[in-house]
Protein backbone atom coordinates (compact mmCIF):
# COMPACT_ATOMS: atom_id res chain seq x y z
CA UNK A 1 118.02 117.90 73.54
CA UNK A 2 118.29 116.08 77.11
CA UNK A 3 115.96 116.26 79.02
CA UNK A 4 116.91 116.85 83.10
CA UNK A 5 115.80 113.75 85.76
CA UNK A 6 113.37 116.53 86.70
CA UNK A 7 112.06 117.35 83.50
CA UNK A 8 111.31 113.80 83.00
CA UNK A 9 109.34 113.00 86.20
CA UNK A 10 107.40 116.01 85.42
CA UNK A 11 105.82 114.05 82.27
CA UNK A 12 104.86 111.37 84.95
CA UNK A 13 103.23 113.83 87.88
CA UNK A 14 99.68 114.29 86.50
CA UNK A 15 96.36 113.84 87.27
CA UNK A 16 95.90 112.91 83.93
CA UNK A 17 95.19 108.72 83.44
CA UNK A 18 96.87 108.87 79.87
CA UNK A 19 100.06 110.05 81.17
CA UNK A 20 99.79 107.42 84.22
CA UNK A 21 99.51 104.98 81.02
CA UNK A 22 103.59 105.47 80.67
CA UNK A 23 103.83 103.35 83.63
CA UNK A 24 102.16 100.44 82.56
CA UNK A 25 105.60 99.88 80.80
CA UNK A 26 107.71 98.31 83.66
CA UNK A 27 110.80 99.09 81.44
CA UNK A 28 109.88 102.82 81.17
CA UNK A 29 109.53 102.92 85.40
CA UNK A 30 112.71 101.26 85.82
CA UNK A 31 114.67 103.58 83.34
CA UNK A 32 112.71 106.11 85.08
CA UNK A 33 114.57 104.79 88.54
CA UNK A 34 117.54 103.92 87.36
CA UNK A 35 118.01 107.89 85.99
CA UNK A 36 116.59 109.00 88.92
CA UNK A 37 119.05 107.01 91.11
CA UNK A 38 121.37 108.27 88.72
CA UNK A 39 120.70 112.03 89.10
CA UNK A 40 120.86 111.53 93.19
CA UNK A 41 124.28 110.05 92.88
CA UNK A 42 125.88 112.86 90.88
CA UNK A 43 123.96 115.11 93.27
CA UNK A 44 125.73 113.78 96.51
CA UNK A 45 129.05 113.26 95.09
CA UNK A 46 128.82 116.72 94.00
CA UNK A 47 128.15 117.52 97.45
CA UNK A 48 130.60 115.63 98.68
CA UNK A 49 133.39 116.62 96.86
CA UNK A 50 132.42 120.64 97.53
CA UNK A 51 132.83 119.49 101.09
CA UNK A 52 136.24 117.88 101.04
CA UNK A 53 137.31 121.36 99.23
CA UNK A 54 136.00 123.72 101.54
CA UNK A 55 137.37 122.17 104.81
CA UNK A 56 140.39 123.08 106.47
């Protein structure tokens, strides 16, 4: 199953110092970026487009 940009920054907002441990990987926090970028970009052009539709 994939897993949403939002379900994946969820595994990373913790108190807990194990899951803070994921970052230590600077390849995991840049995928984690990069998707999060990603997720932001489909999020405006979404937006974006619904506004070129709905104007007169």
């Amino acid at each position: 199953m994939v897993k949403s940009a939002a379900e994946i920054v969820e595994e990373f907002l913790s108190d807990d110092a194990k899951r803070w441990g994921k970052l230590a990987s600077e390849v995991n926090w840049r995928r984690l970026e990069l998707l999060l970028l990603r997720e932001i970009l489909l999020e405006l052009k979404k937006l974006n487009q619904s506004k070129l539709t709905s104007s007169p």
